[in-house]
Protein backbone atom coordinates (compact mmCIF):
# COMPACT_ATOMS: atom_id res chain seq x y z
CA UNK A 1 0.00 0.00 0.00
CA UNK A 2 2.72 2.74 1.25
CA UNK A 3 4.45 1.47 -2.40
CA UNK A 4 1.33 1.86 -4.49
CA UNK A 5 0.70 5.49 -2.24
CA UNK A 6 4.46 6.49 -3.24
CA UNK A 7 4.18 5.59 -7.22
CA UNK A 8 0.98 7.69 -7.39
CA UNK A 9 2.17 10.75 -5.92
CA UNK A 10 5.25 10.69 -8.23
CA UNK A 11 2.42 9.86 -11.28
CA UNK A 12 0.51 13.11 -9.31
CA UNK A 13 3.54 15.12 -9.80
CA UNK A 14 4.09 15.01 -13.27
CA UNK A 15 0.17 16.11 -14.00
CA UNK A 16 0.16 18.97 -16.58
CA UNK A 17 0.79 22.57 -15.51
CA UNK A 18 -2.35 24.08 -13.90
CA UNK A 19 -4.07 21.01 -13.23
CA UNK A 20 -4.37 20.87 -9.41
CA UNK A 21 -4.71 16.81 -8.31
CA UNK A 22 -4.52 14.66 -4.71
CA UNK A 23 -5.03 10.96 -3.66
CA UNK A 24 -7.75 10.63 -1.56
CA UNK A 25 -9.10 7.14 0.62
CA UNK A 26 -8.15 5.10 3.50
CA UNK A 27 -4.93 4.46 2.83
CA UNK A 28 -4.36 8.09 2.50
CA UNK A 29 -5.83 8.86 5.95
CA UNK A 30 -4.19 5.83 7.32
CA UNK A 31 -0.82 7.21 6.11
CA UNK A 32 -1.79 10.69 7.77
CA UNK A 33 -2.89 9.70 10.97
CA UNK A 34 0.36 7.22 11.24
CA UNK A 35 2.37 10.31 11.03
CA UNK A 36 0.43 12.80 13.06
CA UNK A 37 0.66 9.63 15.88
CA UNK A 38 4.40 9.84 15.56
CA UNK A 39 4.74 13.39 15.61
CA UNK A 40 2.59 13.61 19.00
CA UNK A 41 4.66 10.22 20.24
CA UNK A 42 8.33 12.15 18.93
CA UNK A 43 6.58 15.66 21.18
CA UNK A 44 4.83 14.08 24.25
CA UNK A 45 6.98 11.83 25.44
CA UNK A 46 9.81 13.03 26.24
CA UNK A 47 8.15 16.04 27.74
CA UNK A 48 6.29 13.13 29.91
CA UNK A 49 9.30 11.41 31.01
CA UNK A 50 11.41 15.04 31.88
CA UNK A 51 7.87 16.28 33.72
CA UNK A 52 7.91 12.78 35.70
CA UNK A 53 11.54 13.14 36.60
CA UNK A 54 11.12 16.46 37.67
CA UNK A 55 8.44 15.44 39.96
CA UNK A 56 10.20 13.04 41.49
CA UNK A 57 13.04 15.03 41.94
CA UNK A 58 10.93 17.45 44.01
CA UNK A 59 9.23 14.85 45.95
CA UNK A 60 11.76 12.15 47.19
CA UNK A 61 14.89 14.79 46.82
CA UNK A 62 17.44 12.19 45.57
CA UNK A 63 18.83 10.83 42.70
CA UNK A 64 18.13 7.28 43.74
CA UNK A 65 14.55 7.91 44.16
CA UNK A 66 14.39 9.58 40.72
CA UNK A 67 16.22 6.38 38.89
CA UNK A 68 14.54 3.57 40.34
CA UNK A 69 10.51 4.24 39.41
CA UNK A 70 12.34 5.43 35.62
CA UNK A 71 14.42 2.46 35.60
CA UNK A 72 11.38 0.00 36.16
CA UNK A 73 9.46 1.98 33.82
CA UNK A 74 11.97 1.94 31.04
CA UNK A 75 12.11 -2.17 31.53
CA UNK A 76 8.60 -2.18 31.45
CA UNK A 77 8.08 0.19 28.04
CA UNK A 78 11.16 -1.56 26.65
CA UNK A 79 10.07 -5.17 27.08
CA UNK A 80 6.40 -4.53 25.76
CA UNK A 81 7.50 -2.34 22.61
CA UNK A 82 10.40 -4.46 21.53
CA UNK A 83 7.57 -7.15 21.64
CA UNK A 84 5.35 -5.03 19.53
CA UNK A 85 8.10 -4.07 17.05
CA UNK A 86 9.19 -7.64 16.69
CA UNK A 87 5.64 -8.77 16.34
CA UNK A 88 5.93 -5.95 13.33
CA UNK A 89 2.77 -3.50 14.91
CA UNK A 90 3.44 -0.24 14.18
CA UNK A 91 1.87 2.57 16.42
CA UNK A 92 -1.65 4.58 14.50
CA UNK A 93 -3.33 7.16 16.29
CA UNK A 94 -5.03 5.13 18.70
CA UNK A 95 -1.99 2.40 19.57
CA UNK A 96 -0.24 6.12 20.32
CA UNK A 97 -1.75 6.41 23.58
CA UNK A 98 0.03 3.70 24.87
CA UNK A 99 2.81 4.27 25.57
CA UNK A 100 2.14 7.15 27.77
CA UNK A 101 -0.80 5.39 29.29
CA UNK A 102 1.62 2.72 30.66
CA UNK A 103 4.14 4.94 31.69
CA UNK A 104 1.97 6.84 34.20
CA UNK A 105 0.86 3.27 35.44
CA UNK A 106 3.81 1.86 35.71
CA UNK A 107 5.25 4.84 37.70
CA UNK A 108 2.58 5.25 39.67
CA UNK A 109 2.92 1.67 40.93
CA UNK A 110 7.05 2.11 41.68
CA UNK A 111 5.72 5.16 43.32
CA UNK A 112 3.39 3.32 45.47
CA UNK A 113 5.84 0.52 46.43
CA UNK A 114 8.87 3.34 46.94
CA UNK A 115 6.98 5.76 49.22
CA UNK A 116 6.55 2.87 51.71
CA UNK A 117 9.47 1.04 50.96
CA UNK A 118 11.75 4.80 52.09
CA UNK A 119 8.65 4.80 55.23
CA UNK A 120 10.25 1.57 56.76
CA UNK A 121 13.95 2.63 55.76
CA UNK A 122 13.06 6.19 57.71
CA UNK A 123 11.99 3.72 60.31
CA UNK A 124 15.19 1.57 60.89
CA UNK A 125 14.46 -0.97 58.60
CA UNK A 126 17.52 -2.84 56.80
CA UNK A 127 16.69 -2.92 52.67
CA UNK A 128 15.89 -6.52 52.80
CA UNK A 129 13.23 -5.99 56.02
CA UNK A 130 12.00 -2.91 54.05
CA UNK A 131 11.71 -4.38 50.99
CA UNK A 132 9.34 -7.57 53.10
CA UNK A 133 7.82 -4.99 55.19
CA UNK A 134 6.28 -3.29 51.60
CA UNK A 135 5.32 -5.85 50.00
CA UNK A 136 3.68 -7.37 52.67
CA UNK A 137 1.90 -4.12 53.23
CA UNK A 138 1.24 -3.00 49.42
CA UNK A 139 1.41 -6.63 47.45
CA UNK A 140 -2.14 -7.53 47.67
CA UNK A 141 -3.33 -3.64 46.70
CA UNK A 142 -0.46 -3.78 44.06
CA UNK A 143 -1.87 -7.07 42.80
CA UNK A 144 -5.20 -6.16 42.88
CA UNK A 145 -4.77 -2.87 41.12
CA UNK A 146 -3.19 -4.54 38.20
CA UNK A 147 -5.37 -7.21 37.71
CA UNK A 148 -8.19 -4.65 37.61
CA UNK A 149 -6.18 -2.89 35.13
CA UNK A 150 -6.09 -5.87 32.93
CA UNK A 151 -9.31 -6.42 32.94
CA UNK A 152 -10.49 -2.97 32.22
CA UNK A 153 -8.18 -2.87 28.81
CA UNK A 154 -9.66 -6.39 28.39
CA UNK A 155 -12.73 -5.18 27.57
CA UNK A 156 -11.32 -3.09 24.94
CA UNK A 157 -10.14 -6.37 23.25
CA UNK A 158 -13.50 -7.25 22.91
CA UNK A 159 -14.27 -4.41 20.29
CA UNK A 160 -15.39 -4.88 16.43
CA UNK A 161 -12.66 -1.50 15.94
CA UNK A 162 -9.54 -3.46 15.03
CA UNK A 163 -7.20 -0.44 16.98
CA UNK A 164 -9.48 -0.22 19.57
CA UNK A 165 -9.32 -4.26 20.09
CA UNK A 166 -5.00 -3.79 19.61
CA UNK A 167 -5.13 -1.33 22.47
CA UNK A 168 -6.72 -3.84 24.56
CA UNK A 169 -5.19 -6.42 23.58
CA UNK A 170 -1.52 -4.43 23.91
CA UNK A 171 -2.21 -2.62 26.77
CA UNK A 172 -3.40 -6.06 28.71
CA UNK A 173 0.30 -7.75 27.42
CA UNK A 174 1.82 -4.16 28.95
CA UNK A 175 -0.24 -4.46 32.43
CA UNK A 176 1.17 -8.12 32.87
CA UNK A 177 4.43 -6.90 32.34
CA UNK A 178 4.21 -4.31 34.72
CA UNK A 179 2.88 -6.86 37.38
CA UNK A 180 4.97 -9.23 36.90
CA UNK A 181 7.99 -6.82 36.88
CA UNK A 182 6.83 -5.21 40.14
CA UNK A 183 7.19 -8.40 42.07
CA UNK A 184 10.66 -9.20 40.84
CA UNK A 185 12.52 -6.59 39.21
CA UNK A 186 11.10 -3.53 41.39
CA UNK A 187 12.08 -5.25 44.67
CA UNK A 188 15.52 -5.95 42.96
CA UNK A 189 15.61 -2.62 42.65
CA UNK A 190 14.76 -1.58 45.78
């Protein structure tokens, strides 16, 4: 299609002199909404991830505190999009939310898990005691939050809108990622 698009806007550009002409039709549209997805992915994200550091920066005041939620979100985005690139998807308008959707949920969760885990270190507690301490306090609600999760972009798998049903579908593959991740790499990390 993106060959057939290309050959007919070179035909397009050889029209006669004062003959205005366009390609019009859903591969057209397809084509323009896959680059106006990029262009807001190439723009929003990075202002996401510098807006989240800063934040963090303000509100745990060290450098460690800042890393770790961005490390276990960077595993987390990097395992599910190499998956999707391997798998040859390609992000459209509505796969573009994404990416920032499971950023904020991902950190979010590390945030969760951190503020208590730095609670019980403020309280005496060695790292390994800390780390126990957390997830024996914030497992089940950090279980319990991502299976809900799931299950909500679940539903969107169900859809007759083939990028609605890839959300879902994507965004349930990213939530068990994160889950999985936050019982084993996170307390690594912590």
């Amino acid at each position: 299609q993106a060959a057939l698009l290309t050959t007919l806007e070179a035909m397009l550009e050889s029209r006669p002199h004062g003959l205005a002409a366009g390609l019009v039709g859903l591969p057209v549209l397809d084509r323009a909404l896959d680059h106006s997805a990029a262009e807001i992915y190439r723009r929003s994200f990075p202002l996401l991830v510098v807006s989240a550091a800063l934040l963090l920066a303000m509100t745990f005041r060290g450098a460690r505190a800042v890393l770790l939620p961005l490390l276990f979100v960077g595993f987390c985005e990097l395992v599910l999009f190499g998956a999707m690139g391997y798998a040859g998807i390609s992000l459209n308008l509505v796969l573009a939310i994404l990416p920032p959707v499971l950023f904020v949920i991902a950190l979010a969760s590390a945030v969760h898990v951190l503020t208590r885990f730095r609670f019980l270190r403020e309280r005496g507690l060695d790292a390994e005691a800390a780390v126990r301490g957390t997830y024996r306090d914030k497992g089940a609600a950090l279980a319990w939050t991502s299976a809900s999760t799931f299950a909500g972009f679940g539903s969107l798998s169900t859809s007759a809108v083939a990028p609605v049903r890839s959300l879902g579908l994507w965004a349930m593959a990213g939530i068990a990622v994160m889950a999985l991740a936050a019982f084993t790499l996170l307390p690594a990390l912590l």
